[in-house]
Each structure stands twice: as C-alpha cells, then as structure tokens.
PDB file of N, CA and C in Angstrom:
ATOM      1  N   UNK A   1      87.197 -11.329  56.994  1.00  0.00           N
ATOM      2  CA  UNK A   1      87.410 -10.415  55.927  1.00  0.00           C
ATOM      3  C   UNK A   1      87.744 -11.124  54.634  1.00  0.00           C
ATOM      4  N   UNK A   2      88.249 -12.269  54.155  1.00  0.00           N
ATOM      5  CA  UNK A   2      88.938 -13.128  53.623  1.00  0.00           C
ATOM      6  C   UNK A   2      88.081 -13.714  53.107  1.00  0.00           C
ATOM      7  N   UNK A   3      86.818 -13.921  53.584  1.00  0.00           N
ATOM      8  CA  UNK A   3      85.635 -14.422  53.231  1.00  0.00           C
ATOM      9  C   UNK A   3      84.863 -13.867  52.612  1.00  0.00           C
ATOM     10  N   UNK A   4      84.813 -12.645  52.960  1.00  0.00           N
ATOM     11  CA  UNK A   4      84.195 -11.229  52.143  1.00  0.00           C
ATOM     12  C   UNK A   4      84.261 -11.041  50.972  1.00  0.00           C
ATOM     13  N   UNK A   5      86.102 -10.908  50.881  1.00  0.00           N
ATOM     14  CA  UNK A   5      86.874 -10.761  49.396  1.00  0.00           C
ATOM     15  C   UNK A   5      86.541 -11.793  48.212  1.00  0.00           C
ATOM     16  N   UNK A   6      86.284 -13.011  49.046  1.00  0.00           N
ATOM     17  CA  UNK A   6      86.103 -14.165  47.952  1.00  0.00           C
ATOM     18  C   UNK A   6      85.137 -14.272  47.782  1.00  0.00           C
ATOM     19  N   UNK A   7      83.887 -13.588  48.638  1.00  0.00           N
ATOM     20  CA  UNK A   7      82.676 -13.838  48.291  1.00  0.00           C
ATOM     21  C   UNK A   7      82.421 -12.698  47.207  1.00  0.00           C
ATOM     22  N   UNK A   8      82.967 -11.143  47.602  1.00  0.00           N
ATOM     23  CA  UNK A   8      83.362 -10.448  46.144  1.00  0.00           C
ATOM     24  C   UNK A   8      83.298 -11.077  45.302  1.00  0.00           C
ATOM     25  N   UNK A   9      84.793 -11.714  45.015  1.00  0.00           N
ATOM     26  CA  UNK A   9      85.429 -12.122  43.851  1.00  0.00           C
ATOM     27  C   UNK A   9      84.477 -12.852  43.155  1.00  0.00           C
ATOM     28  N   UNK A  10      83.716 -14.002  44.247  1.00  0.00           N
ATOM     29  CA  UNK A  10      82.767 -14.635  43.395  1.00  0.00           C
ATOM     30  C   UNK A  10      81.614 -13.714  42.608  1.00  0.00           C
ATOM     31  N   UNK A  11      81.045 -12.904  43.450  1.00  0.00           N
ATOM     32  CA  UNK A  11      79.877 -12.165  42.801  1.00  0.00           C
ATOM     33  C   UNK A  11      80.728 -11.481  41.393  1.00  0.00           C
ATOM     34  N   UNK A  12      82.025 -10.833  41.358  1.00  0.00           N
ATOM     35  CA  UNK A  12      82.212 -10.306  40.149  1.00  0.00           C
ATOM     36  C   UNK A  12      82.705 -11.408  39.187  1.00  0.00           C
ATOM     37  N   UNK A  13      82.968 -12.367  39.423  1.00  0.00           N
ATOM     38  CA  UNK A  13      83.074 -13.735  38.254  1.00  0.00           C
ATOM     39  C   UNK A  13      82.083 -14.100  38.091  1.00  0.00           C
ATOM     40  N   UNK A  14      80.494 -14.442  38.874  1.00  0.00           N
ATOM     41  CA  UNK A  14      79.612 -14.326  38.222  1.00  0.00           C
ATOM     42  C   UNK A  14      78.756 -13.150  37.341  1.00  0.00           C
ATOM     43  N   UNK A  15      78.962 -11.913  37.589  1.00  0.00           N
ATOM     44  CA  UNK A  15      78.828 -10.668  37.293  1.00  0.00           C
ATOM     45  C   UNK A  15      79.237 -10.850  35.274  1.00  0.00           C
ATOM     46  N   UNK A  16      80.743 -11.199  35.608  1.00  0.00           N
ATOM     47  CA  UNK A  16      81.541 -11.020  34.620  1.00  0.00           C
ATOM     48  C   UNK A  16      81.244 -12.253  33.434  1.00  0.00           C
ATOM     49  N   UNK A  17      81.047 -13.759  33.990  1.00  0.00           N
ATOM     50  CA  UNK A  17      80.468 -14.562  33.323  1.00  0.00           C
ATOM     51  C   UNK A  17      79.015 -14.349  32.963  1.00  0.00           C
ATOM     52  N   UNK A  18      78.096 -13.719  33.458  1.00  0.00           N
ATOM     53  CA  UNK A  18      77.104 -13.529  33.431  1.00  0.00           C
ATOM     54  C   UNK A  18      76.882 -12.163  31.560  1.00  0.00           C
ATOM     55  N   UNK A  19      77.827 -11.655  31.926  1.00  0.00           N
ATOM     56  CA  UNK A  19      77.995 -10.653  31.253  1.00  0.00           C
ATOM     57  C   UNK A  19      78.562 -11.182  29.669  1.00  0.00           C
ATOM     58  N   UNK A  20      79.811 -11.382  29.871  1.00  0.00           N
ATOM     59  CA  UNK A  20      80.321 -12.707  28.616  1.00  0.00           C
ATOM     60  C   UNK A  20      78.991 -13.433  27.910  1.00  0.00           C
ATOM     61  N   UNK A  21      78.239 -14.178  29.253  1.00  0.00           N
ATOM     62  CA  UNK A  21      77.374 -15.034  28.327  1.00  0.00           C
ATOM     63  C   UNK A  21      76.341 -14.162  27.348  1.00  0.00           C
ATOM     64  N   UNK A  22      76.174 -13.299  28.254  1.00  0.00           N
ATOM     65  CA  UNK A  22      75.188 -12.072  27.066  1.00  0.00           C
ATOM     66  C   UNK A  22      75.380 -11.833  25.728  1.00  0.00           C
ATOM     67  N   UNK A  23      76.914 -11.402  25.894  1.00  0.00           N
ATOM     68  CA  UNK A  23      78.079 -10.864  24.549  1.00  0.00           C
ATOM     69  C   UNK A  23      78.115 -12.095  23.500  1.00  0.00           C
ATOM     70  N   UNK A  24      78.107 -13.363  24.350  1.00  0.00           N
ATOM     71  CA  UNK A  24      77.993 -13.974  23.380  1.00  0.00           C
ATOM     72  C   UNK A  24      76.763 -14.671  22.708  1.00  0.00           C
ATOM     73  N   UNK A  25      75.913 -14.517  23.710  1.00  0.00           N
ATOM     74  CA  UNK A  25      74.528 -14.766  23.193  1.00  0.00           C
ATOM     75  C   UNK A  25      74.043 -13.650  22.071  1.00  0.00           C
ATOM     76  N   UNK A  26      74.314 -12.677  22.091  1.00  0.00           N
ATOM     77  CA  UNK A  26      74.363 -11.083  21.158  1.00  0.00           C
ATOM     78  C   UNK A  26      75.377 -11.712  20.220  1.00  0.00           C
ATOM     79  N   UNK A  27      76.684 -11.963  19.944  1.00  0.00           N
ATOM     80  CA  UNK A  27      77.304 -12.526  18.762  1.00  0.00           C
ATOM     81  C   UNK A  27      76.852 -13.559  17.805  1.00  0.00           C
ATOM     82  N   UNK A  28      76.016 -15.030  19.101  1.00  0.00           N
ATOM     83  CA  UNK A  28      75.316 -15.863  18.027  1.00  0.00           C
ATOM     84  C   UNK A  28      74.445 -15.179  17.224  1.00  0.00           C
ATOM     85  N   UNK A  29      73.704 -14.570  18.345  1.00  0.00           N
ATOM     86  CA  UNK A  29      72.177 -13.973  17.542  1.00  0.00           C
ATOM     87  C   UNK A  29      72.777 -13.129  16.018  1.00  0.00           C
ATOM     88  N   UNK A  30      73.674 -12.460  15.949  1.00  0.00           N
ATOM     89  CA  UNK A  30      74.144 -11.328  15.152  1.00  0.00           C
ATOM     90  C   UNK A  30      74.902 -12.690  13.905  1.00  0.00           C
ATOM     91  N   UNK A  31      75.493 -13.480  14.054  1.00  0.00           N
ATOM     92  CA  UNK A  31      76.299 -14.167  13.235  1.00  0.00           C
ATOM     93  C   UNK A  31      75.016 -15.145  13.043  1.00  0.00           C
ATOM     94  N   UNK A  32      73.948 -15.413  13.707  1.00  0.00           N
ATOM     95  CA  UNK A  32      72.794 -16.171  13.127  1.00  0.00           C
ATOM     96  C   UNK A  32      71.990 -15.507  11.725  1.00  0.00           C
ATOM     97  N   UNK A  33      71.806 -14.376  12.253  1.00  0.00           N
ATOM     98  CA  UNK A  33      71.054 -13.197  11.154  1.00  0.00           C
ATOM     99  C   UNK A  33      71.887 -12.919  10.153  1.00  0.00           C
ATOM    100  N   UNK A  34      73.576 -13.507  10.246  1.00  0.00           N
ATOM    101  CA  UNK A  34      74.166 -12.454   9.304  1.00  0.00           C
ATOM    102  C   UNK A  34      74.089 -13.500   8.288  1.00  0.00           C
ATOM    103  N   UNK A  35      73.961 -15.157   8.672  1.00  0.00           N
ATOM    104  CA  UNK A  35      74.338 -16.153   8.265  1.00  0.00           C
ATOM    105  C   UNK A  35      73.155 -16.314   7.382  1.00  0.00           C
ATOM    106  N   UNK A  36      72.059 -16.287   7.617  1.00  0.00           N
ATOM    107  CA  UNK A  36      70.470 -16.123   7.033  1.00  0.00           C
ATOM    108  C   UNK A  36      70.414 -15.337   5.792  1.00  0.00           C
ATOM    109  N   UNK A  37      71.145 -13.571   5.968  1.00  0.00           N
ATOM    110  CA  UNK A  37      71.264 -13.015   5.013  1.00  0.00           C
ATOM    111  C   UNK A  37      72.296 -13.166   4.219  1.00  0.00           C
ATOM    112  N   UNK A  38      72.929 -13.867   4.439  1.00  0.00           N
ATOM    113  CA  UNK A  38      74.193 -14.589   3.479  1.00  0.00           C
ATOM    114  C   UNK A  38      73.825 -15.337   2.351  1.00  0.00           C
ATOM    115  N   UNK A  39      72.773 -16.065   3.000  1.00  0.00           N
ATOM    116  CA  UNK A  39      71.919 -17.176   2.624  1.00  0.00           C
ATOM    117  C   UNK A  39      71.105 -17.516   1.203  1.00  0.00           C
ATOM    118  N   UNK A  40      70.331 -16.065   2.038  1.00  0.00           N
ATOM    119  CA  UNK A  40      69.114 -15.363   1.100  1.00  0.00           C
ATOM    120  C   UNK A  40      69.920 -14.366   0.110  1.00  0.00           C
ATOM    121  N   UNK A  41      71.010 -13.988   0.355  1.00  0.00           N
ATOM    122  CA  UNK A  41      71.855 -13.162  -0.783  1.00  0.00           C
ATOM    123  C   UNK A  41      72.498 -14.043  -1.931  1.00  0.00           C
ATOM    124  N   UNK A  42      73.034 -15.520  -1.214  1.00  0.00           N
ATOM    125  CA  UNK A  42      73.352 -16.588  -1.988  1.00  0.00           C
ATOM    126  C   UNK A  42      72.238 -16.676  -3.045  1.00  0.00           C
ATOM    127  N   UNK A  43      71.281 -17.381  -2.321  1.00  0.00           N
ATOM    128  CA  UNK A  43      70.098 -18.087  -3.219  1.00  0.00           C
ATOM    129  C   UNK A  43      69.533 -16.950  -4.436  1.00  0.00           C
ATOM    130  N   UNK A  44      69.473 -15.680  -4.171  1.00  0.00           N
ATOM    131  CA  UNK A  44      69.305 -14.832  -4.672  1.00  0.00           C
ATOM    132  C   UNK A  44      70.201 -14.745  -5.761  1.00  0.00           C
ATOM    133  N   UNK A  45      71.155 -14.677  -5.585  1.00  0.00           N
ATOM    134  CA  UNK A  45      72.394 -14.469  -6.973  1.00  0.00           C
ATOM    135  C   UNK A  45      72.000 -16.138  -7.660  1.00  0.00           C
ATOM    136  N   UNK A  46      71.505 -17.377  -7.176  1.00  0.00           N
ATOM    137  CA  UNK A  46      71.775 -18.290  -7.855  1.00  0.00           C
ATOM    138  C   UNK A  46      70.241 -18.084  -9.001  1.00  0.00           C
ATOM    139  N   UNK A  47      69.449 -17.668  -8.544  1.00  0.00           N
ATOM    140  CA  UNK A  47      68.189 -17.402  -9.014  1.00  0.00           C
ATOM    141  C   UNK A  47      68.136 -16.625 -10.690  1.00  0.00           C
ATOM    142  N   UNK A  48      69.200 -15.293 -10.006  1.00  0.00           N
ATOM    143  CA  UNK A  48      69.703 -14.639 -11.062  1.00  0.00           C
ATOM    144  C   UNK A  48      70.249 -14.870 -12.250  1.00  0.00           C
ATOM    145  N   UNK A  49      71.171 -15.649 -11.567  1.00  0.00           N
ATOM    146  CA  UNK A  49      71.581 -16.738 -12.833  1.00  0.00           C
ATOM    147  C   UNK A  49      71.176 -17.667 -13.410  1.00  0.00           C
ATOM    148  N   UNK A  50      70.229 -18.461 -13.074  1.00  0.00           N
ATOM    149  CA  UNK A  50      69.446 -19.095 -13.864  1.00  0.00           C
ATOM    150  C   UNK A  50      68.589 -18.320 -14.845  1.00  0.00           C
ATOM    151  N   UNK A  51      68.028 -16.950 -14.153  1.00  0.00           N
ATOM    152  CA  UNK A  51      67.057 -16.546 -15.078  1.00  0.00           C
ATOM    153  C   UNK A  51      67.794 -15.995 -16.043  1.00  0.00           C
ATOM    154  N   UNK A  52      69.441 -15.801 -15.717  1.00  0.00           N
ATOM    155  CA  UNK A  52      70.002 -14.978 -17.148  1.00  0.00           C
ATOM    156  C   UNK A  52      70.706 -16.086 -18.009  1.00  0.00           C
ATOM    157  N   UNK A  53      71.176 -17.152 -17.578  1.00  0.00           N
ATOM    158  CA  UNK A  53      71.458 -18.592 -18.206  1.00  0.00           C
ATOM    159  C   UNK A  53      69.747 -19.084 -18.890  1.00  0.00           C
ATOM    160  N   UNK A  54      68.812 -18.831 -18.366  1.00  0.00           N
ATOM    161  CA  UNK A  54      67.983 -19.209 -19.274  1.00  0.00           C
ATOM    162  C   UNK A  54      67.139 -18.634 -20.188  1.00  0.00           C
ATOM    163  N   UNK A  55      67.040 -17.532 -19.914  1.00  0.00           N
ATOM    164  CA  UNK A  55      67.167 -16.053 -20.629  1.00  0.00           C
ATOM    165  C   UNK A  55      68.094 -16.106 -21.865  1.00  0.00           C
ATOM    166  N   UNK A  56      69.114 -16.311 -21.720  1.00  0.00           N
ATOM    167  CA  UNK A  56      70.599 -16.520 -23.344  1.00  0.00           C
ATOM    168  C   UNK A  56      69.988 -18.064 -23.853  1.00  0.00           C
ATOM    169  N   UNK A  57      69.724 -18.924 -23.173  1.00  0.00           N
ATOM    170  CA  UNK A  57      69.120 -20.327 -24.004  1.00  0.00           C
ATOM    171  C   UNK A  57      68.229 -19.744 -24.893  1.00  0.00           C
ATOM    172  N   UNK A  58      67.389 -19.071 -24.171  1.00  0.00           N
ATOM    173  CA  UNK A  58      65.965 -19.145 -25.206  1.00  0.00           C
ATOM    174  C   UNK A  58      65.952 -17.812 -26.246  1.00  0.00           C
ATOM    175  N   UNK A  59      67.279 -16.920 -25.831  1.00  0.00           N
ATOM    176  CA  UNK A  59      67.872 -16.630 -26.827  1.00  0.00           C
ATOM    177  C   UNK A  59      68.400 -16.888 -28.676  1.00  0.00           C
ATOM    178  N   UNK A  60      69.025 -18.004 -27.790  1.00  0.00           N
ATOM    179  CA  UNK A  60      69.444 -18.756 -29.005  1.00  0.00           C
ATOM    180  C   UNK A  60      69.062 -19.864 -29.039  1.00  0.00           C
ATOM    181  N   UNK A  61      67.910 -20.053 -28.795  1.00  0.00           N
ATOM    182  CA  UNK A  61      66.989 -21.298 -29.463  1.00  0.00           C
ATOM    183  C   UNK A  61      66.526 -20.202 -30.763  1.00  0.00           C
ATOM    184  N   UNK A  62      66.346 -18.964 -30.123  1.00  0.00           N
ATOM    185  CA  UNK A  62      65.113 -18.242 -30.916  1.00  0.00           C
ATOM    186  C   UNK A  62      66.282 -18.011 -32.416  1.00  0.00           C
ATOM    187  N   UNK A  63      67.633 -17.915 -31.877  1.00  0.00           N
ATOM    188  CA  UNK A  63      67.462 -17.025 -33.078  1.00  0.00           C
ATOM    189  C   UNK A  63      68.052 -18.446 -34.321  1.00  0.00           C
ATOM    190  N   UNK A  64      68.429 -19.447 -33.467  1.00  0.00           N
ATOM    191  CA  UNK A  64      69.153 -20.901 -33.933  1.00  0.00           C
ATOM    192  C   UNK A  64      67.403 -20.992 -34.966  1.00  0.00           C
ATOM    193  N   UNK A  65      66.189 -20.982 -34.621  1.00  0.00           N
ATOM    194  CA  UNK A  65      64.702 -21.202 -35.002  1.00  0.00           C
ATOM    195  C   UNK A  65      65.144 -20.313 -35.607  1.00  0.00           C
ATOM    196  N   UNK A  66      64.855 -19.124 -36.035  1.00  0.00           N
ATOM    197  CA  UNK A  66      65.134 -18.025 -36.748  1.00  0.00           C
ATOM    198  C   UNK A  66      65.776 -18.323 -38.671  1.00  0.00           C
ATOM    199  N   UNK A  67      67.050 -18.522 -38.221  1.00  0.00           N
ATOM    200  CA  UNK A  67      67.741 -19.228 -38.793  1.00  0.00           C
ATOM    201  C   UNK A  67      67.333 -20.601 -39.923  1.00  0.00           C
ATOM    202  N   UNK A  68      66.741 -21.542 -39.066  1.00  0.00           N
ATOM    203  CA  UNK A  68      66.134 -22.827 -39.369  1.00  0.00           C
ATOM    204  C   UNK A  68      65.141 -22.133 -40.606  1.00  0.00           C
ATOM    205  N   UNK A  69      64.164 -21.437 -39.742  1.00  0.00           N
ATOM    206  CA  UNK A  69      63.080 -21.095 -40.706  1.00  0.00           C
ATOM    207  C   UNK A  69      63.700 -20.244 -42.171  1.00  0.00           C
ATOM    208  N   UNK A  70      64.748 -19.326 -42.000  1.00  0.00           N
ATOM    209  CA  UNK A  70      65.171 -18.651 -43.188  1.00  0.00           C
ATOM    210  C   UNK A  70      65.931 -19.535 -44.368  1.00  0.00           C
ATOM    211  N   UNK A  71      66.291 -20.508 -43.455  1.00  0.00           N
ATOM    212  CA  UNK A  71      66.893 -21.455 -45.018  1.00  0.00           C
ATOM    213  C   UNK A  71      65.633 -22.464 -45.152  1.00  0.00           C
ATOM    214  N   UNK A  72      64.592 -22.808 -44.876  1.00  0.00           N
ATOM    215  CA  UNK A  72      63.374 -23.176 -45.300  1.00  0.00           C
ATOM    216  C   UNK A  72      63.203 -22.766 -46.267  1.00  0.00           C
ATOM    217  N   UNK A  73      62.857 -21.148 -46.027  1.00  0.00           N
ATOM    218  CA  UNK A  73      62.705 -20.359 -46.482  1.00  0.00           C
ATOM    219  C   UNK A  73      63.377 -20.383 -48.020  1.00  0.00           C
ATOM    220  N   UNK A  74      64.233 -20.208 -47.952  1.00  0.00           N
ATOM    221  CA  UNK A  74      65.401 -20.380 -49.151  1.00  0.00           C
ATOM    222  C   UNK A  74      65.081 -21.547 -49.873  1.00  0.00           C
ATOM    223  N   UNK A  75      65.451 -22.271 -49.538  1.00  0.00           N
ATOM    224  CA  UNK A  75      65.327 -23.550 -50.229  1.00  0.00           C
ATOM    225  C   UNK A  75      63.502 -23.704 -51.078  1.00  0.00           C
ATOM    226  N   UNK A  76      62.593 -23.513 -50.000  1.00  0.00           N
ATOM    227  CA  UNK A  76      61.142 -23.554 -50.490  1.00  0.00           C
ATOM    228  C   UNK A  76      61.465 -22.681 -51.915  1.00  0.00           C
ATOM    229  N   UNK A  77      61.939 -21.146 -51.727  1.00  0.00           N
ATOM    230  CA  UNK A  77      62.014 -20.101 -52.678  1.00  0.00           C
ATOM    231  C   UNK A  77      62.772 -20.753 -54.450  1.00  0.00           C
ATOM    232  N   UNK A  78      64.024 -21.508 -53.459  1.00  0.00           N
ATOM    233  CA  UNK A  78      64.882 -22.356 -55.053  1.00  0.00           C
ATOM    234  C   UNK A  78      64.080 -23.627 -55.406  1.00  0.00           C
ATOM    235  N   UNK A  79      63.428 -23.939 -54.427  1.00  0.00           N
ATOM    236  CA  UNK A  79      62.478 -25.275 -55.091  1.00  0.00           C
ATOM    237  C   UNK A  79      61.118 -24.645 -55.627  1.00  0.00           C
ATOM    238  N   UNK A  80      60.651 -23.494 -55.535  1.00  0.00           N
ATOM    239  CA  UNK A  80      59.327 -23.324 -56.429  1.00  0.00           C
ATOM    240  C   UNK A  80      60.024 -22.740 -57.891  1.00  0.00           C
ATOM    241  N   UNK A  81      61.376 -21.935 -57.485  1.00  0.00           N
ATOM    242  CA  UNK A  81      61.939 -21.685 -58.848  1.00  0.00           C
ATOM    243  C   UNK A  81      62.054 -22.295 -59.940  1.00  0.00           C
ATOM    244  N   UNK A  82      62.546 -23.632 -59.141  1.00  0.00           N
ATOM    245  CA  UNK A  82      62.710 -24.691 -60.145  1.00  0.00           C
ATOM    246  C   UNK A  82      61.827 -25.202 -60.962  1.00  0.00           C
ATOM    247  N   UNK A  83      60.446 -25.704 -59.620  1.00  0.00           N
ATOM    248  CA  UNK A  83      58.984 -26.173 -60.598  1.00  0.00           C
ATOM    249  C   UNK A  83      58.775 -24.881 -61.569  1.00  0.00           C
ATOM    250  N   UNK A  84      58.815 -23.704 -61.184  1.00  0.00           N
ATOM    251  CA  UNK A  84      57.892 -22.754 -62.546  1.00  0.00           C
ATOM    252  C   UNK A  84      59.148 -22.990 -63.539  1.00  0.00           C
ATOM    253  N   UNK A  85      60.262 -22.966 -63.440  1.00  0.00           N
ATOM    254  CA  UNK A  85      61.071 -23.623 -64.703  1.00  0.00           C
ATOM    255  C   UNK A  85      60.583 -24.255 -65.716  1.00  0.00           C
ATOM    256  N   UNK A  86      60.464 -25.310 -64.683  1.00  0.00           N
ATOM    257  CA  UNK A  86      60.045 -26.791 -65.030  1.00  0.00           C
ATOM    258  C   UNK A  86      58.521 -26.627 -65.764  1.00  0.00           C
ATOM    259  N   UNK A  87      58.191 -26.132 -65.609  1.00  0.00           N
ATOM    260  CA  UNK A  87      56.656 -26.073 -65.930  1.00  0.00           C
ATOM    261  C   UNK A  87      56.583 -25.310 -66.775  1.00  0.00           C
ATOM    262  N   UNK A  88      57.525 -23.829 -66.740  1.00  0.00           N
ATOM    263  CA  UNK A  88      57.419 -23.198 -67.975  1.00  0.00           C
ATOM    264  C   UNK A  88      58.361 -23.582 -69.522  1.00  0.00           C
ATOM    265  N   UNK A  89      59.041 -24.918 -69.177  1.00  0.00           N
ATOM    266  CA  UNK A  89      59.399 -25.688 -69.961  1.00  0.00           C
ATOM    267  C   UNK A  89      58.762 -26.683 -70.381  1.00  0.00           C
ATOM    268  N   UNK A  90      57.944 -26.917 -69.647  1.00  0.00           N
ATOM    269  CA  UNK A  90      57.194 -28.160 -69.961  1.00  0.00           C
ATOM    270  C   UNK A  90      55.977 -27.552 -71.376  1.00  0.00           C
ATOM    271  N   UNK A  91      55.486 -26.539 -70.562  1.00  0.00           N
ATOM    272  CA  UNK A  91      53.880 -25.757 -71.134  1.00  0.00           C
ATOM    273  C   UNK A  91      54.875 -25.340 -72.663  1.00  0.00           C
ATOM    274  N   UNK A  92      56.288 -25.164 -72.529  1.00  0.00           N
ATOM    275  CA  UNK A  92      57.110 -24.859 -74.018  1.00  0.00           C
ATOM    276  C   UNK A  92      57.097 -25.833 -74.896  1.00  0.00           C
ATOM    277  N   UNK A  93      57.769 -27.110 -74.419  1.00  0.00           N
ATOM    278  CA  UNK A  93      57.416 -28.063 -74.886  1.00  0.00           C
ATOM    279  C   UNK A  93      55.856 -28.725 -75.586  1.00  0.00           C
ATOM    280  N   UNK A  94      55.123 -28.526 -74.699  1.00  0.00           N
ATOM    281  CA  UNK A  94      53.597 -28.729 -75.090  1.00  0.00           C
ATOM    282  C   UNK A  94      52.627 -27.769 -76.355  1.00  0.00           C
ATOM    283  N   UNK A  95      52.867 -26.616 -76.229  1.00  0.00           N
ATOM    284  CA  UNK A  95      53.244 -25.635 -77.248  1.00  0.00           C
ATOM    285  C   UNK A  95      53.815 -25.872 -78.452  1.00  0.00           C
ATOM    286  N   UNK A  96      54.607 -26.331 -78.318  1.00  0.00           N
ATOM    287  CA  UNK A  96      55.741 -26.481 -79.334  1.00  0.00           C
ATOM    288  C   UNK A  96      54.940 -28.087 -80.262  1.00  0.00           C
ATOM    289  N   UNK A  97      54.775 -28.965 -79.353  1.00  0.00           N
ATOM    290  CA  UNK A  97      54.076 -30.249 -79.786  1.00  0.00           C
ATOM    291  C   UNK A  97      52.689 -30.025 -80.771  1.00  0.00           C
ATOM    292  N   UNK A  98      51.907 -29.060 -79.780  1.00  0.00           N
ATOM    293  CA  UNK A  98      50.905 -28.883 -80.362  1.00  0.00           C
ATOM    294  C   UNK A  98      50.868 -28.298 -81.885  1.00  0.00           C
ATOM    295  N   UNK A  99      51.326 -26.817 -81.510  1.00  0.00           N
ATOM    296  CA  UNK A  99      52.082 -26.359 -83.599  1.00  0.00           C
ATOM    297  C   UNK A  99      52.095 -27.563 -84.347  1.00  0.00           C
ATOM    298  N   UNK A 100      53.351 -28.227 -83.798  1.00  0.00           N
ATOM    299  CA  UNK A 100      53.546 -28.692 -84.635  1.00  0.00           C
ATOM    300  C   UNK A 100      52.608 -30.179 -85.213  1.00  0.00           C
ATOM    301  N   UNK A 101      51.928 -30.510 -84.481  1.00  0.00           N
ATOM    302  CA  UNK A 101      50.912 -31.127 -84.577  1.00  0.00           C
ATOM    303  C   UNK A 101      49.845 -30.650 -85.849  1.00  0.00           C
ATOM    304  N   UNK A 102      49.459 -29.690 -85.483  1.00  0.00           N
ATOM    305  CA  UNK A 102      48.488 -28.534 -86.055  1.00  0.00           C
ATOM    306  C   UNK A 102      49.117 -28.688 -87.616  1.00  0.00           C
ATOM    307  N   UNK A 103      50.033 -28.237 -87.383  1.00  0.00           N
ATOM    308  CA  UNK A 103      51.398 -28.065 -89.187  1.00  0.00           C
ATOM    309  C   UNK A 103      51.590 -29.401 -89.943  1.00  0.00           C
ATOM    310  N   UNK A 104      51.527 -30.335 -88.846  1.00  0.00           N
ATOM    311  CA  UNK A 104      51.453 -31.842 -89.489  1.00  0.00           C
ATOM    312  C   UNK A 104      49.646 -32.285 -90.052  1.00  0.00           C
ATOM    313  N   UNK A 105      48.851 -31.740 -89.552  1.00  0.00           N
ATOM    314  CA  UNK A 105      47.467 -31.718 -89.949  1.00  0.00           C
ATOM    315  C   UNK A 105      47.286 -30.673 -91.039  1.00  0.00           C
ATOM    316  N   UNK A 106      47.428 -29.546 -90.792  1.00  0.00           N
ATOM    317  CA  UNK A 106      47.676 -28.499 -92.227  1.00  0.00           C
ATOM    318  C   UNK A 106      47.914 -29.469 -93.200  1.00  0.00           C
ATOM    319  N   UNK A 107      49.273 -29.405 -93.443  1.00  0.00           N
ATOM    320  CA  UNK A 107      49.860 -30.726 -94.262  1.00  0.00           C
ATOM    321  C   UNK A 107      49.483 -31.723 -95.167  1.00  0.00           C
ATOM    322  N   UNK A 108      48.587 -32.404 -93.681  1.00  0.00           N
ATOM    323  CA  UNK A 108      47.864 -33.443 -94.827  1.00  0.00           C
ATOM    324  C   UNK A 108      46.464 -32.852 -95.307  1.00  0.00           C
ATOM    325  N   UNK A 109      46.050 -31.982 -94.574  1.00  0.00           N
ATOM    326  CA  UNK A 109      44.677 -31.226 -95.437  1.00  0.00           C
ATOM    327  C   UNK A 109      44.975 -30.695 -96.861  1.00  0.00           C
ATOM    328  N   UNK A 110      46.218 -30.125 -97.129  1.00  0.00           N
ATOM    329  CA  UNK A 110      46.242 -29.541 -98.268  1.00  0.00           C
ATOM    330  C   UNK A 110      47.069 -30.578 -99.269  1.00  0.00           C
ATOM    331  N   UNK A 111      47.823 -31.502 -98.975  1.00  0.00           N
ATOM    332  CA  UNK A 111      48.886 -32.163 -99.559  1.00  0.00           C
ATOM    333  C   UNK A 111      47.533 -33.462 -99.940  1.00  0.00           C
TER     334      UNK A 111
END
C-alpha cells in the first residue's frame, strides 16, 4: 500500500511539475511578447523624437535663413540708397560743371 501512495505522490509531483513548467513556459512566452512590445514602443517614441528634434532644427534654420536674407535685404536697400545719392550728386555736380562751363564760353564769345 506504501508503494501505491508514493507511487501517487510521484504521479502528482510530476502532474504538478509538469503543470508549473507550462505556467511558466506561458509567463516566458507572455514576458517575451511584452518585452518585444516594449521594444517597438521604445524605438517608436525614439523615432518621434528625432522627427520632432529635427522638425524644430529645420525650423530654425528656416527662419535663422529668413532672417539672414532680410538684413541682405536691408543693407542691399541702404547700399543702392546710397549709390542713387551718390549719383544724383554726382549728375549735380556734372550739371553744375557743365553751366558753368557753357557761362565761361558765353563770356568769352561776347567779352
């Protein structure tokens, strides 16, 4: 009878180990998949952030360019100011030479 019981006992410790190993073969599998989508949720958020870290760069490249070009801009605008100044001082000057050129020839035509 004694033999019986332990041969029981054995069948339900293998029963019971048998069973365990399942549970835990079902836990790897479940903490394998969860670990994967951890993973792919990681890589995913890092993705994100690059595209919004590089997304704000080219942001402000654009508007840093933006910028660049408007004081070009400016400056081109105060440097052509200057030449038509310059030029409409000059063409005054030249004007002015010529008259008086002209008035110095008058001059000696009649004098």
């Amino acid at each position: 009878m004694e033999d019986k019981n332990i041969i029981e006992n054995l069948i339900n410790l293998d029963s019971q180990a048998s069973e365990i190993n399942k549970k835990r073969k079902t836990q790897l599998q479940d903490l394998s998949q969860k670990y994967r989508e951890d993973e792919q949720n990681i890589i995913k958020n890092y993705k994100k952030q690059i595209d919004q870290d590089t997304h704000s760069a080219l942001e402000k490249i654009e508007m840093e360019t933006k910028q660049e070009i408007s004081q070009i801009r400016l400056k081109n605008k105060n440097l052509l100011e200057n030449m038509q100044q310059k030029f409409e001082q000059n063409l005054t000057n030249i004007v002015d030479e010529i008259m008086e050129r002209i008035f110095e020839l008058k001059k000696k035509e009649d004098g």
